[in-house]
Protein backbone atom coordinates (compact mmCIF):
# COMPACT_ATOMS: atom_id res chain seq x y z
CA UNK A 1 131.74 83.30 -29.24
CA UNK A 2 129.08 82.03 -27.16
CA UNK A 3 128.04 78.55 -26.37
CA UNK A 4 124.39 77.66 -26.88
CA UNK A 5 124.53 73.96 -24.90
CA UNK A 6 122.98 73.70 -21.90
CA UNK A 7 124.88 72.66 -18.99
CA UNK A 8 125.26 69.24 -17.28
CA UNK A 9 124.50 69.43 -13.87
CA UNK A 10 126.57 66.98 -11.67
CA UNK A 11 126.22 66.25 -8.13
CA UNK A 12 130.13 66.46 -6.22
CA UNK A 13 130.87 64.25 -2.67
CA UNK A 14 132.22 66.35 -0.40
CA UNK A 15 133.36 65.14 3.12
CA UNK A 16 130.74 64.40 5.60
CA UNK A 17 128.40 63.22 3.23
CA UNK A 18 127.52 66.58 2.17
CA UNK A 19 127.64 67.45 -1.58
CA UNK A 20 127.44 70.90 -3.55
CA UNK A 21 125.83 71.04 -7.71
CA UNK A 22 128.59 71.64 -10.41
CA UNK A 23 127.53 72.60 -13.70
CA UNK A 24 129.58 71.40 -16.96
CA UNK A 25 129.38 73.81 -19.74
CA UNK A 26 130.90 71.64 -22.54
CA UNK A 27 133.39 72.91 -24.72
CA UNK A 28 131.27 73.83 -27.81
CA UNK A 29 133.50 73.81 -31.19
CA UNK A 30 136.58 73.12 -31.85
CA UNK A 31 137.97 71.87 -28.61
CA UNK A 32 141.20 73.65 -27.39
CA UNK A 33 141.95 70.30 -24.94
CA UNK A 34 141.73 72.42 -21.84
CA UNK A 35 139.42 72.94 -19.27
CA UNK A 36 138.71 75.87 -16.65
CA UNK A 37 137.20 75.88 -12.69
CA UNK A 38 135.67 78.63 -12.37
CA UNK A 39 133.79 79.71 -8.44
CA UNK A 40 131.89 81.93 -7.77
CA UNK A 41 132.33 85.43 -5.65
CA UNK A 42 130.40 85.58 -2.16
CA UNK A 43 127.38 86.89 -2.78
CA UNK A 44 126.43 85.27 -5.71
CA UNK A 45 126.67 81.77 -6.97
CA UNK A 46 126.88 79.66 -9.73
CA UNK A 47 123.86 80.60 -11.40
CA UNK A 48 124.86 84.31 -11.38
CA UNK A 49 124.04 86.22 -14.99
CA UNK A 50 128.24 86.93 -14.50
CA UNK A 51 128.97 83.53 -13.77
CA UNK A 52 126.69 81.53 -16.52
CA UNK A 53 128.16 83.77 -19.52
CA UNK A 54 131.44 83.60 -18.94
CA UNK A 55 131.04 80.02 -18.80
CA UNK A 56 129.20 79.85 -21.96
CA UNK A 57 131.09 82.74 -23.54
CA UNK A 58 134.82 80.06 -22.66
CA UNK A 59 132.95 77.00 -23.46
CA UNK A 60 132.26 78.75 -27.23
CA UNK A 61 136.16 78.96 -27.75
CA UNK A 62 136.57 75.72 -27.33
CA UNK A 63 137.37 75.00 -23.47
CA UNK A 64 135.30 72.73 -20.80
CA UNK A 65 134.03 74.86 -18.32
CA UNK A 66 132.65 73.68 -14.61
CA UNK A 67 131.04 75.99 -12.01
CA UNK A 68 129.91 75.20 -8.96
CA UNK A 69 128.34 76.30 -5.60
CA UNK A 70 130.30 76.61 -2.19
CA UNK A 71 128.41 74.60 0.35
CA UNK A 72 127.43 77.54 2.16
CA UNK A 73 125.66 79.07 -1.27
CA UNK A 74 124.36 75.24 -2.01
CA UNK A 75 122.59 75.57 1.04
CA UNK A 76 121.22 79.24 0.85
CA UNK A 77 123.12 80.44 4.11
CA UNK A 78 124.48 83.91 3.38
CA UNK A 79 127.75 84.56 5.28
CA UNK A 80 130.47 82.17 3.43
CA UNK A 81 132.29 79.27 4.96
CA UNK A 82 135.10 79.18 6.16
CA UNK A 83 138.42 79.14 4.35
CA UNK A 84 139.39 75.76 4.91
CA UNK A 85 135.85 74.89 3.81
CA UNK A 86 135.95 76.53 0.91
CA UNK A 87 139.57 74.78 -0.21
CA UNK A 88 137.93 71.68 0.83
CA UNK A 89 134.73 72.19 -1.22
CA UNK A 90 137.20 73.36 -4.29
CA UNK A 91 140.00 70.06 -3.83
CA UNK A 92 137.13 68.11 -4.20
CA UNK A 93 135.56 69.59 -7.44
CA UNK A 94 139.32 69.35 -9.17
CA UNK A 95 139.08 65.82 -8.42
CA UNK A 96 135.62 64.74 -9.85
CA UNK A 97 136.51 67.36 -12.50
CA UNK A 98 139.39 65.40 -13.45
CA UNK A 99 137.80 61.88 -13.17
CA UNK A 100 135.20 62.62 -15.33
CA UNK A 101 136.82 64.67 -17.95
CA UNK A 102 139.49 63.84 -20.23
CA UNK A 103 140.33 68.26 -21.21
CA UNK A 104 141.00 68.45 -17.34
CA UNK A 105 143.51 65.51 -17.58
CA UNK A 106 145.27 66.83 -19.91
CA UNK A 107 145.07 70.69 -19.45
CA UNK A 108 143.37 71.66 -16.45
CA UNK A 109 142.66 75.79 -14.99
CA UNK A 110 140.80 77.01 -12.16
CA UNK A 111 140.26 80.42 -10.71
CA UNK A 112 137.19 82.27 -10.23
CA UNK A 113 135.72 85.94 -9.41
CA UNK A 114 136.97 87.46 -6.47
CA UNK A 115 136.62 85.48 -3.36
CA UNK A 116 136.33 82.39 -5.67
CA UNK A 117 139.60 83.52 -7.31
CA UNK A 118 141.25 84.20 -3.84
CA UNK A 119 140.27 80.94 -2.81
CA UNK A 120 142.03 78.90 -6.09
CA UNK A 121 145.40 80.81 -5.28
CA UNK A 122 145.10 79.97 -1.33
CA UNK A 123 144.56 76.28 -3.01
CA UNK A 124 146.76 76.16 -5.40
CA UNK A 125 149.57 77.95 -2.86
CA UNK A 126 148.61 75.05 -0.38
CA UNK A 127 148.72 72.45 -2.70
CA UNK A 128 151.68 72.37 -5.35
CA UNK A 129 151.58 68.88 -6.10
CA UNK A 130 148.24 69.66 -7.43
CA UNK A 131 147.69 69.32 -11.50
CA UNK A 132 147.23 72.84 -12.32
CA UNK A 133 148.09 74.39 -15.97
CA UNK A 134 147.30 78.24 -14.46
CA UNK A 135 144.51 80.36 -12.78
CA UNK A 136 142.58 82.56 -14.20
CA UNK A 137 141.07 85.20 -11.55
CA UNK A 138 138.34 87.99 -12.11
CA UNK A 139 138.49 90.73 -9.71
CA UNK A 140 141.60 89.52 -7.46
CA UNK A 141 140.51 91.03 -3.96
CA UNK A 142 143.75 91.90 -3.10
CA UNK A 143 141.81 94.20 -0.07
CA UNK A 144 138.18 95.22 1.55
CA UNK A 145 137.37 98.27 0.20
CA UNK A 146 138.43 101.10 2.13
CA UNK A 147 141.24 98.59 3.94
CA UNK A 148 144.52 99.00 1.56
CA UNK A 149 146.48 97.87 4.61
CA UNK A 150 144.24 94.31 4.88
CA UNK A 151 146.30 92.70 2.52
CA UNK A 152 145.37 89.18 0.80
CA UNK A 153 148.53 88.42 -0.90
CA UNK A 154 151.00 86.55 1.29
CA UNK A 155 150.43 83.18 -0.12
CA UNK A 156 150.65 84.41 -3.50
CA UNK A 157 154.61 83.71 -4.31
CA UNK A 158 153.76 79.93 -3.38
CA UNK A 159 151.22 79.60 -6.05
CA UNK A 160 154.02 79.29 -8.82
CA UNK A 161 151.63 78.73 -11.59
CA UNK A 162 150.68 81.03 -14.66
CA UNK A 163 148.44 83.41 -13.50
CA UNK A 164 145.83 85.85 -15.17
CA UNK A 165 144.50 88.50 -13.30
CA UNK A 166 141.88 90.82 -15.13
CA UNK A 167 141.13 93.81 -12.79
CA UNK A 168 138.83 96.79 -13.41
CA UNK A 169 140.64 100.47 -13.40
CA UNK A 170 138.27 101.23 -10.56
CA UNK A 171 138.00 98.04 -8.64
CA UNK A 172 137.54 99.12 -4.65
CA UNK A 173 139.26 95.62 -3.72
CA UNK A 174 142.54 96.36 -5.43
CA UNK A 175 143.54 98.70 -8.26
CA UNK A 176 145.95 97.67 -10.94
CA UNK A 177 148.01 100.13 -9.33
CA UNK A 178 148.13 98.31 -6.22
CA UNK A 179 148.31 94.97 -7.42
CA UNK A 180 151.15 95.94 -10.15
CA UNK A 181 154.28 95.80 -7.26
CA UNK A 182 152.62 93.04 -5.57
CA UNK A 183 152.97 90.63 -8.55
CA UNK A 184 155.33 92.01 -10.72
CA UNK A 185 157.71 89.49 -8.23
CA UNK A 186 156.35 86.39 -8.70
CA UNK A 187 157.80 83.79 -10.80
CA UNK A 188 155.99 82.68 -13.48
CA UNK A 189 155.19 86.06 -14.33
CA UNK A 190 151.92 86.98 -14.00
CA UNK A 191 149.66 88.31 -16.74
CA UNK A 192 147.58 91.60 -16.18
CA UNK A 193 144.63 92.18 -18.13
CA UNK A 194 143.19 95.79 -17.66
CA UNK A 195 139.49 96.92 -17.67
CA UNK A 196 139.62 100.48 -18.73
CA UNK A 197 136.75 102.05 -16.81
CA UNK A 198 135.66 98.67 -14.92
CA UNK A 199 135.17 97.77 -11.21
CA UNK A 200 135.36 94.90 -9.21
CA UNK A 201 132.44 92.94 -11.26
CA UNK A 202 134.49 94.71 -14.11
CA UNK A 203 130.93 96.46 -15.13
CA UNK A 204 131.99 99.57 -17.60
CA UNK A 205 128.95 101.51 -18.28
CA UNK A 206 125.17 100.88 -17.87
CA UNK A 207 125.04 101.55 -21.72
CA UNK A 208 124.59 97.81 -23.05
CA UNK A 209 126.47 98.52 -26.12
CA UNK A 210 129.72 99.15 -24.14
CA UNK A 211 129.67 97.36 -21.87
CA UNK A 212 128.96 93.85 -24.46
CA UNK A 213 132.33 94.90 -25.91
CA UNK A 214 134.35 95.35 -22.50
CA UNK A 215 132.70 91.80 -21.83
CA UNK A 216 133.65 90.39 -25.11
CA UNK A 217 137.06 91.58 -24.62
CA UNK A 218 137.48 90.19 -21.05
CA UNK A 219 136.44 86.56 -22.81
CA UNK A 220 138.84 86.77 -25.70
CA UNK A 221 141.72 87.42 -23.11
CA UNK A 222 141.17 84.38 -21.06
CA UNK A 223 140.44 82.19 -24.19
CA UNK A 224 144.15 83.69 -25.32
CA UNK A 225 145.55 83.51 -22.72
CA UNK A 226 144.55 79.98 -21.97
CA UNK A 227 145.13 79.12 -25.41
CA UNK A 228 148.95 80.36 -25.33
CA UNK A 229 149.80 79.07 -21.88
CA UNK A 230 148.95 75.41 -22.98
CA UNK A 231 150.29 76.20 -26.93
CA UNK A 232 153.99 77.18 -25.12
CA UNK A 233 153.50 74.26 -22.62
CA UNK A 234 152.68 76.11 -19.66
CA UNK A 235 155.11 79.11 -20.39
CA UNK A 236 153.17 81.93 -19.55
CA UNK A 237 152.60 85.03 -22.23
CA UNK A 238 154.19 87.92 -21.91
CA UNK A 239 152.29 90.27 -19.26
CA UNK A 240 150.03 92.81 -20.57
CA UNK A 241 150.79 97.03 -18.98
């Protein structure tokens, strides 16, 4: 399923009177009652191919979807902010998110492809009080690539939310393999989705035909997933091998 709406583009304060573009892909169908954050990885932004059908691709099963730009991205710099930047940037588009929309109110994700996803579980660690249903993160960097012993995963036992990962076989950042004793641990139990063949954009094969259907598949596991977590009232499904 694929939405066909354009997006709303929305304008979010940040501190310092600076302000970064979100983009609100509006749940197109019958509406599930949840919405989904989504950032972007750090070399790309918002308007990435990656970024803009996923977006489109949740927003068809029924879920409000927001993207939106780091300020570094926003203003075409190329080496990212900061981490307390980014968490800043992020804090601020929950909150207008949930002001201005009733699905994030009531049911409300974030997450994001690698660096973006990293950056919703440093949040979400830092912040429990926050109101967040689960994460959903694409290409967890759990490493740099060639660094195994550069870990990125010592906040993750304080996020204590439902998480999805969905990692490629392949992905130089982290394997499944490596990221299979580092969250088999935490409590809610996290869900692993698989990309047989994938790496860390979870691209398959240059042959269009495959690589639609491991892109189709990725979708229909965060739509389920997202679907069950808020169906079971935040219970998280069980995790997949």
């Amino acid at each position: 399923m694929t939405s066909s709406n354009s997006p709303e583009h929305v304008m979010v304060s940040l501190e310092g009177g600076q302000s970064v573009t979100a983009m609100h892909y509006a749940a197109d169908g019958p509406a599930t009652g949840g919405a989904l954050i989504l950032a972007h990885g750090a070399g790309a932004g918002q308007r990435h191919p990656f970024m803009v059908s996923f977006a489109r691709a949740l927003a068809g099963f029924g879920v409000d979807v927001v993207t939106f730009n780091f300020p570094y991205m926003e203003q075409q710099r190329k080496l990212p902010d900061r981490a307390p930047v980014l968490e800043a940037c992020y804090a601020a588009v929950i909150h207008d998110t949930r002001t201005r929309l009733a699905s994030a109110r009531e049911w409300l994700f974030i997450g994001g492809k690698s660096m973006g996803g990293r950056m919703a579980t440093q949040l979400a660690a830092a912040e429990p009080q926050l109101p967040i249903a689960g994460l959903v993160l694409l290409g967890y960097p759990l490493h740099p690539p060639g660094n195994p012993l550069k870990r990125r995963d010592a906040h993750l036992p304080s996020v204590k939310r439902p998480m999805l990962v969905i990692q490629g076989s392949r992905d130089t950042f982290g394997t499944p393999d490596e990221l299979r004793p580092v969250i088999e641990p935490l409590s809610p139990p996290v869900t692993l989705h698989v990309v047989d063949g994938g790496d860390h954009s979870l691209v398959v094969s240059r042959v269009a035909a495959r690589q639609a259907a491991a892109d189709a598949d990725v979708r229909q596991a965060a739509a389920t997933w997202m679907s069950s977590v808020m169906r079971t009232g935040g219970a998280t499904p069980t995790p997949r091998p």
